[in-house]
C-alpha atoms as a PDB file:
ATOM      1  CA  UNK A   1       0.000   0.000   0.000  1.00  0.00           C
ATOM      2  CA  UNK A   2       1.009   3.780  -1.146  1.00  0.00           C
ATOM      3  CA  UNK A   3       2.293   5.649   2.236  1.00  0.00           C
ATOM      4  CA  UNK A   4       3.523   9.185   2.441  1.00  0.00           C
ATOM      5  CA  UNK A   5       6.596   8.605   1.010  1.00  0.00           C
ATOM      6  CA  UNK A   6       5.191   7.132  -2.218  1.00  0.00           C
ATOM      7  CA  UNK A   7       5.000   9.928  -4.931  1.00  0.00           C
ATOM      8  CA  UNK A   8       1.815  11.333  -6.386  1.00  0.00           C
ATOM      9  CA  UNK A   9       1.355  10.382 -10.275  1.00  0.00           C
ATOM     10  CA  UNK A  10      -0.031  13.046 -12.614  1.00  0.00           C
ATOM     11  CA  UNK A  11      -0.948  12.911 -16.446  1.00  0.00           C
ATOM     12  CA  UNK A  12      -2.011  14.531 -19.211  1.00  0.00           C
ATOM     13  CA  UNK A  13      -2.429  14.270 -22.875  1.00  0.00           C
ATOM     14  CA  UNK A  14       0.633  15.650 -22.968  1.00  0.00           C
ATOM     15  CA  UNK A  15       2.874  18.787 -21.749  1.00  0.00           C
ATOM     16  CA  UNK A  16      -0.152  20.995 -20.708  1.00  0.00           C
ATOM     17  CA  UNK A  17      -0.624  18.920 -17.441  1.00  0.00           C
ATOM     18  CA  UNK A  18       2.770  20.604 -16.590  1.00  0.00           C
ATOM     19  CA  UNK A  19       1.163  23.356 -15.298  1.00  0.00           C
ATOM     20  CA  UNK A  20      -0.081  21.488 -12.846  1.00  0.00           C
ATOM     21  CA  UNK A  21       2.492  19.677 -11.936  1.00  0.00           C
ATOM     22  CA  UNK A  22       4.589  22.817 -11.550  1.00  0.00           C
ATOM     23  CA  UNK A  23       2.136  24.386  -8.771  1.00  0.00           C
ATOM     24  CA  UNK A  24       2.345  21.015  -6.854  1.00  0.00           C
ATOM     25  CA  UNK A  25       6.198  20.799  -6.848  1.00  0.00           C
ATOM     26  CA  UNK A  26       5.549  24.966  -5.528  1.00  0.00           C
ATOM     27  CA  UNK A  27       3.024  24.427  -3.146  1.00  0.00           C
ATOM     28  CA  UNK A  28       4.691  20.875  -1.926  1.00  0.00           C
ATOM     29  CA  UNK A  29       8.452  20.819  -2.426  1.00  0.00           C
ATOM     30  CA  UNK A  30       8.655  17.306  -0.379  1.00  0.00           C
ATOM     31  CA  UNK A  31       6.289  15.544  -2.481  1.00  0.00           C
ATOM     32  CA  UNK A  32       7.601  12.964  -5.041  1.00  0.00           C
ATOM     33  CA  UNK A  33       5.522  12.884  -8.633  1.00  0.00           C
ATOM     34  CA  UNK A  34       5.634  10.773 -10.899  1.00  0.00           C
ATOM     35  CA  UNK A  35       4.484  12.852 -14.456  1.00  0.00           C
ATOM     36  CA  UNK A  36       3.302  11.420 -17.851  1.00  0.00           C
ATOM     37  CA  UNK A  37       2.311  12.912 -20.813  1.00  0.00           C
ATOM     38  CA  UNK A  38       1.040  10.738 -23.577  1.00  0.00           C
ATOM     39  CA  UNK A  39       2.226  12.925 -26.625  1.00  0.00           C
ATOM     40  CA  UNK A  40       2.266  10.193 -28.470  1.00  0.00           C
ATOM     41  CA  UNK A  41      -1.667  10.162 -28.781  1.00  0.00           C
ATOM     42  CA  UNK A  42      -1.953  14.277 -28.048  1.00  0.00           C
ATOM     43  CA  UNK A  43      -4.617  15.748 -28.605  1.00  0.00           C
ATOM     44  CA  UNK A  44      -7.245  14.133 -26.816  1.00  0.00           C
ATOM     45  CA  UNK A  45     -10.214  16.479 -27.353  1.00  0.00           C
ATOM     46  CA  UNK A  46     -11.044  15.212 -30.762  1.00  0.00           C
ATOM     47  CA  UNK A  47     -11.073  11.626 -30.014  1.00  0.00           C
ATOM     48  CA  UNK A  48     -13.976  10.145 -29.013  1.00  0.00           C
ATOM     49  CA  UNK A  49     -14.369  10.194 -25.382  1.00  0.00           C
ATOM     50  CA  UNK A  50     -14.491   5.865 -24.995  1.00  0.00           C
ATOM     51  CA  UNK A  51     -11.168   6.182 -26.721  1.00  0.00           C
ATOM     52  CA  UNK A  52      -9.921   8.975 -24.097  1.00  0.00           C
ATOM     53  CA  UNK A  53     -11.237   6.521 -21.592  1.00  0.00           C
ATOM     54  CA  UNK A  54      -9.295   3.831 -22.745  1.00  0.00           C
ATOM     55  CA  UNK A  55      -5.999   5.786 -23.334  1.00  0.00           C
ATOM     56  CA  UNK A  56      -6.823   7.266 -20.213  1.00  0.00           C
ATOM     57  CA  UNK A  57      -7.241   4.014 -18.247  1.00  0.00           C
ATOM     58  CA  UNK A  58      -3.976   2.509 -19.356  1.00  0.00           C
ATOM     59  CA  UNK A  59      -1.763   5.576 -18.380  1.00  0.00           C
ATOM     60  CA  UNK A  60      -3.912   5.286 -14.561  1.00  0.00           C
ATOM     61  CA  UNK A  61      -3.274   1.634 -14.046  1.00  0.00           C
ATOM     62  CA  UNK A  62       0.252   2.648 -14.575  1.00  0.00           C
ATOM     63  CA  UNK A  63       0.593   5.220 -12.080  1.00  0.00           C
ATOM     64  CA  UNK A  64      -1.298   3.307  -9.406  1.00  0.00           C
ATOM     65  CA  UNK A  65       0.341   0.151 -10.198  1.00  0.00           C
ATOM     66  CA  UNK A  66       3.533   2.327  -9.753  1.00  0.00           C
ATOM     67  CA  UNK A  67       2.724   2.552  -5.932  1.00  0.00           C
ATOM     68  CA  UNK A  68       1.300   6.371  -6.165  1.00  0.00           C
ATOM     69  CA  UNK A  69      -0.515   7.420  -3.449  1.00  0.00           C
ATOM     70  CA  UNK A  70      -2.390   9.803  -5.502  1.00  0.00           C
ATOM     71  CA  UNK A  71      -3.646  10.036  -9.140  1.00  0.00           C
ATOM     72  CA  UNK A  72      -4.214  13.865 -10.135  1.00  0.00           C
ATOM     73  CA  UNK A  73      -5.903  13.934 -13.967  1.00  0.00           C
ATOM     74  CA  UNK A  74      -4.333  16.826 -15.182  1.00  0.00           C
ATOM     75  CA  UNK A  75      -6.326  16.774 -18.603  1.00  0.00           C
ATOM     76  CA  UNK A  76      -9.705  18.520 -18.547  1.00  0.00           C
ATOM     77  CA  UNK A  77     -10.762  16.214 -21.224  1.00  0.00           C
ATOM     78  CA  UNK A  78      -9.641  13.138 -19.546  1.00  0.00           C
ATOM     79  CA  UNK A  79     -12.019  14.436 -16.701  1.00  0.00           C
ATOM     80  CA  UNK A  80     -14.770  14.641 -18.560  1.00  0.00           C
ATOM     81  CA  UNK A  81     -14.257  10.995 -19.877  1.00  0.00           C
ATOM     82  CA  UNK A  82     -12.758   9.237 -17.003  1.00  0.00           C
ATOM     83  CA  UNK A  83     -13.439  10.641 -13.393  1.00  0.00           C
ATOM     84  CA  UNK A  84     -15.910   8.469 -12.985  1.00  0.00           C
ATOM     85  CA  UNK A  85     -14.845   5.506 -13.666  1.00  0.00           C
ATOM     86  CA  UNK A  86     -11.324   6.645 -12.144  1.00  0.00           C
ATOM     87  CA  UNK A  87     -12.764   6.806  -8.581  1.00  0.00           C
ATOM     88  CA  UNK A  88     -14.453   3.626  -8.932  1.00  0.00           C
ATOM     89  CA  UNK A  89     -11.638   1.491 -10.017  1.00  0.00           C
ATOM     90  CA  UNK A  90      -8.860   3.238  -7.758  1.00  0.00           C
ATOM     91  CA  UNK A  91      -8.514   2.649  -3.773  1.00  0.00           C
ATOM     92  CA  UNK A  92      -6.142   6.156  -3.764  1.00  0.00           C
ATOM     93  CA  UNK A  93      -7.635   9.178  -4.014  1.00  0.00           C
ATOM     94  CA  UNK A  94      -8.279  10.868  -7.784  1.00  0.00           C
ATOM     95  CA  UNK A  95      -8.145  14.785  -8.062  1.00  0.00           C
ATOM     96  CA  UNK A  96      -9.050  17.019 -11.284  1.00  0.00           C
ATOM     97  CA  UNK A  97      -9.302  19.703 -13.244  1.00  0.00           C
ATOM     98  CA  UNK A  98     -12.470  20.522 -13.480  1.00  0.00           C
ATOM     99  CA  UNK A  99     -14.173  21.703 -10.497  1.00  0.00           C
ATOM    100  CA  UNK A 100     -11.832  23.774  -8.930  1.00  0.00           C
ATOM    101  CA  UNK A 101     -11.533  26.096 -12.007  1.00  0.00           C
ATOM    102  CA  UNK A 102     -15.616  26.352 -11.867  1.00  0.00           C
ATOM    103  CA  UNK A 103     -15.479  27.152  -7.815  1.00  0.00           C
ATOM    104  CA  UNK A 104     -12.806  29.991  -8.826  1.00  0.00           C
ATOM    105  CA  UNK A 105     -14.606  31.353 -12.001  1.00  0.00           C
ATOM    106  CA  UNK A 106     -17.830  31.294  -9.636  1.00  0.00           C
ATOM    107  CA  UNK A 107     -15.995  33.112  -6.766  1.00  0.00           C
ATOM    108  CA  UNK A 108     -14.315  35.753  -9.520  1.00  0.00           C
ATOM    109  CA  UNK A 109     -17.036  37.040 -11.809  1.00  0.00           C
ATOM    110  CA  UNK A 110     -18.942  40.092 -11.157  1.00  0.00           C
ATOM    111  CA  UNK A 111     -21.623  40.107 -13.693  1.00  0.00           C
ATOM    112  CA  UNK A 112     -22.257  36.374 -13.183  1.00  0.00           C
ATOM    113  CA  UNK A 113     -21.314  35.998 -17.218  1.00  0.00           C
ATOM    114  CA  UNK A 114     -18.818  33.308 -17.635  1.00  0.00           C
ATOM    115  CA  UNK A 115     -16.937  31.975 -20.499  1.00  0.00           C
ATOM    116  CA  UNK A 116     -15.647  28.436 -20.799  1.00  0.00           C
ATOM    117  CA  UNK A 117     -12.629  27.894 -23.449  1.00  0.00           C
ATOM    118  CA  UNK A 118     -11.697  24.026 -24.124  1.00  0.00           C
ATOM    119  CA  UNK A 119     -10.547  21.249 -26.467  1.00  0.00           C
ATOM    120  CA  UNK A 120     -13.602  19.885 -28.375  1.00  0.00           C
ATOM    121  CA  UNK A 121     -13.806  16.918 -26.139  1.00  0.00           C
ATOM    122  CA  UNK A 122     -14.530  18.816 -22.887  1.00  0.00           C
ATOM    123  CA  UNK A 123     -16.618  21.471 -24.614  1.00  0.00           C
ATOM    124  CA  UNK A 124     -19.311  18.536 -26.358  1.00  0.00           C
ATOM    125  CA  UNK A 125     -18.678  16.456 -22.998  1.00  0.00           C
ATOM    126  CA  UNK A 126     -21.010  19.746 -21.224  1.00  0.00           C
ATOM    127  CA  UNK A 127     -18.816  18.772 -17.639  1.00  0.00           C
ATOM    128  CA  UNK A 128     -18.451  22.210 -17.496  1.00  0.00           C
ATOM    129  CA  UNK A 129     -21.273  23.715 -18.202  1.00  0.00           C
ATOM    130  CA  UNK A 130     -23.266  21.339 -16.260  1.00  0.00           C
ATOM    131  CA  UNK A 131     -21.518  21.934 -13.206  1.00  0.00           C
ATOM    132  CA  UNK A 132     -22.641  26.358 -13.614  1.00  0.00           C
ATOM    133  CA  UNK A 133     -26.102  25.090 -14.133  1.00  0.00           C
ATOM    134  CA  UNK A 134     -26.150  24.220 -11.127  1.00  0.00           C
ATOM    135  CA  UNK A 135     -25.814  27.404  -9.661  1.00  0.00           C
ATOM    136  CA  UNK A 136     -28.363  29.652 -10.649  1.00  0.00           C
ATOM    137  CA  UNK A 137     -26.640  33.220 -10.029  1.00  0.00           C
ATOM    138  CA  UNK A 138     -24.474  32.463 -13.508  1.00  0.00           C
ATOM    139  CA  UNK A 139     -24.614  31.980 -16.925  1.00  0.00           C
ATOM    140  CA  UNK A 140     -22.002  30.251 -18.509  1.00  0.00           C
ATOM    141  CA  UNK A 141     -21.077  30.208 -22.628  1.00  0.00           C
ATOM    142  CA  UNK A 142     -18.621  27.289 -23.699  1.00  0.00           C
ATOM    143  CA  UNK A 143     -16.297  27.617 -26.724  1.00  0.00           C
ATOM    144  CA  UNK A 144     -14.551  24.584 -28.198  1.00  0.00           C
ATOM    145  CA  UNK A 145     -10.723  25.762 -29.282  1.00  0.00           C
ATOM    146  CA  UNK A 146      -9.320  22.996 -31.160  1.00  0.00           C
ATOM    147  CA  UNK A 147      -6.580  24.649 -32.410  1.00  0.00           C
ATOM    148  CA  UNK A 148      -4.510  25.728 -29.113  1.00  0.00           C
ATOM    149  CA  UNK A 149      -3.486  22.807 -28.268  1.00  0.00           C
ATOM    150  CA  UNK A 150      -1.551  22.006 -31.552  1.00  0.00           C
ATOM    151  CA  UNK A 151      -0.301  25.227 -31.223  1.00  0.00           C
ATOM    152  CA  UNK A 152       1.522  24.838 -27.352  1.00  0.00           C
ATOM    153  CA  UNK A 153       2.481  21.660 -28.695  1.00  0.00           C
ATOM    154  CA  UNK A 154       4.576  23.084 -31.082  1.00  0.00           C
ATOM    155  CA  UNK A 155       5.787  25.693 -28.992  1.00  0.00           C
ATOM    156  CA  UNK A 156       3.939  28.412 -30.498  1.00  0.00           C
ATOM    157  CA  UNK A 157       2.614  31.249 -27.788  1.00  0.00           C
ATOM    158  CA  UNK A 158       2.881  34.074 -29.321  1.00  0.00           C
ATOM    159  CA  UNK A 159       2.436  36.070 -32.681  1.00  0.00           C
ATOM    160  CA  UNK A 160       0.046  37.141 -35.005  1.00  0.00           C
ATOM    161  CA  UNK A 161      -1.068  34.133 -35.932  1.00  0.00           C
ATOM    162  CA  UNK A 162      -2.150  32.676 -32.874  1.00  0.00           C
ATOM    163  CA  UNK A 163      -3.456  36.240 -31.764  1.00  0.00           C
ATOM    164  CA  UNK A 164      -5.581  35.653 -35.037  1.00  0.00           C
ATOM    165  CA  UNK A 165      -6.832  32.562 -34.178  1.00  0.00           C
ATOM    166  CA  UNK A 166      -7.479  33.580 -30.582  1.00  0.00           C
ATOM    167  CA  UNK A 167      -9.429  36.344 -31.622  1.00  0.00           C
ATOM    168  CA  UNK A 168     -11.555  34.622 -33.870  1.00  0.00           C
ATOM    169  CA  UNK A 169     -12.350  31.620 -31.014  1.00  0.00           C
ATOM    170  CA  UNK A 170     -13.415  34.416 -28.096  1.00  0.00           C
ATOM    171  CA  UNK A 171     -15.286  37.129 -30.351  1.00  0.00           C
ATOM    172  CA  UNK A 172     -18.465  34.808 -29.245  1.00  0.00           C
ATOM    173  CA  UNK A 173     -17.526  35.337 -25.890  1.00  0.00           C
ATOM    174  CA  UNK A 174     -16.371  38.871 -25.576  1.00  0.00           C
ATOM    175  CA  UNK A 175     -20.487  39.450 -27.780  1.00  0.00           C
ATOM    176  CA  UNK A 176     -21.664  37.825 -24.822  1.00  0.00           C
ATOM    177  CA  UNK A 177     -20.239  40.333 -22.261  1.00  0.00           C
ATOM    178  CA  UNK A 178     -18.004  37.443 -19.994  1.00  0.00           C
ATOM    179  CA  UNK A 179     -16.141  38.989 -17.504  1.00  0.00           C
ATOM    180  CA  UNK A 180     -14.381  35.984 -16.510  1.00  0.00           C
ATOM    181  CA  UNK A 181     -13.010  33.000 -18.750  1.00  0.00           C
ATOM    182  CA  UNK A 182     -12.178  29.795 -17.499  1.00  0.00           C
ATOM    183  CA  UNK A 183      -9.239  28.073 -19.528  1.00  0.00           C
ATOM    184  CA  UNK A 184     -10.473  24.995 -19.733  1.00  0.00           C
ATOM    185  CA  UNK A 185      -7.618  23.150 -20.885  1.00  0.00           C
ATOM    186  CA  UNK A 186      -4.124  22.768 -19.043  1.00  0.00           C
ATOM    187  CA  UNK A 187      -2.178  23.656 -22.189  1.00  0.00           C
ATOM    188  CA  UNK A 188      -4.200  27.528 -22.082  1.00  0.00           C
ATOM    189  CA  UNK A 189      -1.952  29.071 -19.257  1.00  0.00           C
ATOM    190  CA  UNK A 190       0.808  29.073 -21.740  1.00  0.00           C
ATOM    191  CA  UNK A 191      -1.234  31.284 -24.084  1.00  0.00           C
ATOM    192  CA  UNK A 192      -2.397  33.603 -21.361  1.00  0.00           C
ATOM    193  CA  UNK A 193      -0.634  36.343 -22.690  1.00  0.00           C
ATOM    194  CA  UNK A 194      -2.676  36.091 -25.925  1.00  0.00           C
ATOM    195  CA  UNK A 195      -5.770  34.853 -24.322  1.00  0.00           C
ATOM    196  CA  UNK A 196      -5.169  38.473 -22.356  1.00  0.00           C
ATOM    197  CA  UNK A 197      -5.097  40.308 -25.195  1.00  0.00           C
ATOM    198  CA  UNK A 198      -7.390  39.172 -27.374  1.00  0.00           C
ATOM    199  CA  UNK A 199     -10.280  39.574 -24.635  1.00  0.00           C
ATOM    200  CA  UNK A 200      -8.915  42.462 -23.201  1.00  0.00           C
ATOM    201  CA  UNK A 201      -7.937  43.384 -19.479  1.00  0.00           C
ATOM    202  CA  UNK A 202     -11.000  43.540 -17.860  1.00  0.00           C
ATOM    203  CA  UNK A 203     -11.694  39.919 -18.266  1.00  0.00           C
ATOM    204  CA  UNK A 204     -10.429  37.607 -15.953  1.00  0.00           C
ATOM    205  CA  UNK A 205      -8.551  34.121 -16.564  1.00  0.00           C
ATOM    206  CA  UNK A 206      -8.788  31.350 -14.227  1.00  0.00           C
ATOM    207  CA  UNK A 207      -6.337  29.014 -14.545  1.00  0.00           C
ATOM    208  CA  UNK A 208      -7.339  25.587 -12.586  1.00  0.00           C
ATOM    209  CA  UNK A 209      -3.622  24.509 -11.641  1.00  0.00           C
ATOM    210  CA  UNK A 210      -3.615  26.887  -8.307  1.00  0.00           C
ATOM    211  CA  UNK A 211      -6.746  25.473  -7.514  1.00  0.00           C
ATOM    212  CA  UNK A 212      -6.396  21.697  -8.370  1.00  0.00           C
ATOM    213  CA  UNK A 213      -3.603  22.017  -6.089  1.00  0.00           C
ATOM    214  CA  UNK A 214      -5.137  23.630  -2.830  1.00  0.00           C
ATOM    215  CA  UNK A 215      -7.630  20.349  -3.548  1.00  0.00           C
ATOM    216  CA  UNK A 216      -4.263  17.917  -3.373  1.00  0.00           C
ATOM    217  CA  UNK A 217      -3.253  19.561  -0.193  1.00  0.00           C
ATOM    218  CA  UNK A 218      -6.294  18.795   1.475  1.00  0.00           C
ATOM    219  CA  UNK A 219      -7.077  15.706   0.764  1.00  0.00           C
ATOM    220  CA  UNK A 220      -3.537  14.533   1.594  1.00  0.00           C
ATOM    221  CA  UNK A 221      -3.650  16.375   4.782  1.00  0.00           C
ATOM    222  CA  UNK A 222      -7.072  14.762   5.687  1.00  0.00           C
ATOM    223  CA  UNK A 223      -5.521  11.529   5.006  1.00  0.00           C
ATOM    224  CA  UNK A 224      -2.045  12.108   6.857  1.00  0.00           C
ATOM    225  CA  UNK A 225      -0.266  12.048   3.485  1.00  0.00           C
ATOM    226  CA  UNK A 226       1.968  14.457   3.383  1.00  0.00           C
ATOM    227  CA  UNK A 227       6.086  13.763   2.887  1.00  0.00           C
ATOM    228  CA  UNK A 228       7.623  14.461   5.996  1.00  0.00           C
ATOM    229  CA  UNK A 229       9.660  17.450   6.217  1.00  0.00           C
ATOM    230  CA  UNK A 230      12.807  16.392   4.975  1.00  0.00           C
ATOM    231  CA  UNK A 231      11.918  13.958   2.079  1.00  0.00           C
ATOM    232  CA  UNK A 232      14.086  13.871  -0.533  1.00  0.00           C
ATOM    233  CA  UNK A 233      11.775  14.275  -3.450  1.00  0.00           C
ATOM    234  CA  UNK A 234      12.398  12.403  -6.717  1.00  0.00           C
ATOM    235  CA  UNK A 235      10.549  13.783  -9.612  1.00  0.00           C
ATOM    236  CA  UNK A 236      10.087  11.971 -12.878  1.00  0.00           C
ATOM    237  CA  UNK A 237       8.729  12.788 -15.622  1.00  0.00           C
ATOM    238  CA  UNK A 238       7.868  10.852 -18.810  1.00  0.00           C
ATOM    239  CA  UNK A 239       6.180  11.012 -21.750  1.00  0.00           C
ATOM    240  CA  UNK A 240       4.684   7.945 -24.354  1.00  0.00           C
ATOM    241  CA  UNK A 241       6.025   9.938 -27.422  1.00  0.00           C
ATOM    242  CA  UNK A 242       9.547  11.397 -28.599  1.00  0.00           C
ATOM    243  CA  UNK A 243      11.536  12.385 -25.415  1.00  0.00           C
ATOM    244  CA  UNK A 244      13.507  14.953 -27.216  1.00  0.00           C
ATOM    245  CA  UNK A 245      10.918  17.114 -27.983  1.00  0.00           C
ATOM    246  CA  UNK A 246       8.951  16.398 -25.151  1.00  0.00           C
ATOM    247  CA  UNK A 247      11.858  17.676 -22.393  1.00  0.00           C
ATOM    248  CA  UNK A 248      11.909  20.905 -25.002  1.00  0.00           C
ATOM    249  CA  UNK A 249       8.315  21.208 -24.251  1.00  0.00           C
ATOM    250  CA  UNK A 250       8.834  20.654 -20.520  1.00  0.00           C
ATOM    251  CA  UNK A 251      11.372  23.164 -19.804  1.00  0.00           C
ATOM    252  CA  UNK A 252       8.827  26.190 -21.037  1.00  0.00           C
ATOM    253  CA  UNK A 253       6.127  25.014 -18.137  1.00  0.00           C
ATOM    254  CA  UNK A 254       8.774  24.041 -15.776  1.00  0.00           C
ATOM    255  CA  UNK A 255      11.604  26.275 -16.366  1.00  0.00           C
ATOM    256  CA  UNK A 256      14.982  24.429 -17.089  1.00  0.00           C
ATOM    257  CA  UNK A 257      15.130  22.286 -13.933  1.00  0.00           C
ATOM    258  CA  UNK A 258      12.321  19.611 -14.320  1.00  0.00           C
ATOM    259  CA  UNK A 259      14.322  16.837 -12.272  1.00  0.00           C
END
């Protein structure tokens, strides 16, 4: 059985899960992670969402078979296709994406307008917009995005051409008056600076990584989890594609240290 030595095990479609990843080495400097990306099948939001169950499911059994105490889905469309099932087939606990960034977006928006930006997968999947429904005091408008992640994946942030695209993907949004935009994908916070500017500076961005990780802090504090002050962390991180490009990827979430 996983104790609080063993490390927690992360994934995501690919590099965007970094982002999360990054906030828990931050937040938890002891903690020992296990990361993998599965570039080799990135992106997952245009596959259909049994076969980002499936894909999904073998990177899991991995993890947990790897002795993590933890399984955090970094992958907002991995979420929407496999939380479910994920809590029901794992004894450690699972933590995602999702629901943090819609307690945040709720908490942050003014005019109760919210905008929801995502890979076609989470977008069709309605995880997110079923969760606002729920509350009555918002109103929430989703916009699939399939382009972004091809874009981060290539490790293109910036220029007019992904400004271009931006714009085109939020003009919906910015019609509808948002004043807050959830990036609903774990690859977005690496196009925040376009994301900025193409919806200008009174909207808001809410990023779930800062939030998914206040939920992996309590939940391994209410299970006496935590690494001991002291513990030599050992962080690995792996991917199911080309390693090459993936550490080239890596170092723009993580900065040049990602050992």
């Amino acid at each position: 059985m996983p104790d609080a030595s063993s490390p927690i095990g992360i994934f995501d479609s690919g590099v965007g899960g970094l982002t999360v990843a990054r906030a828990i080495i931050e937040q938890l400097p002891h903690e020992s992670i296990i990361y993998k990306g599965d570039t080799l099948h990135s992106p997952y939001g245009p596959r259909p969402i049994a076969e980002v169950r499936e894909l999904s499911i073998e990177i899991a059994d991995e993890l947990v078979g790897r002795g993590c105490k933890m399984l955090v889905i970094a992958c907002n469309t991995a979420t929407a296709a496999f939380l479910h099932d994920a809590r029901e087939r794992y004894d450690v606990p699972v933590v995602e994406v999702i629901r943090p960034a819609v307690r945040r977006a709720i908490a942050t928006t003014r005019n109760g307008k919210i905008g929801v930006i995502g890979t076609e997968g989470t977008i069709k999947s309605g995880a997110y917009q079923d969760l606002f429904a729920v509350n009555p005091q918002v109103e929430a408008f989703a916009v699939a995005c399939p382009e972004f992640v091809s874009f981060v994946e290539r490790g293109i942030t910036t220029g007019r051409q992904i400004l271009g695209v931006a714009e085109g993907y939020l003009a919906p949004l910015q019609d509808e008056g948002v004043d807050t935009l959830v990036l609903g994908c774990t690859h977005y916070p690496l196009l925040t600076g376009v994301i900025q500017l193409a919806v200008g500076d009174n909207v808001a961005l809410v990023s779930s990584a800062e939030e998914t990780t206040k939920d992996v802090i309590r939940i391994l504090t209410q299970r006496d989890l935590l690494a001991p002050e002291g513990h030599k962390a050992v962080r690995t991180f792996e991917s199911t594609g080309d390693p090459e490009t993936f550490a080239r990827l890596a170092k723009r979430f993580l900065g040049p240290q990602i050992g």
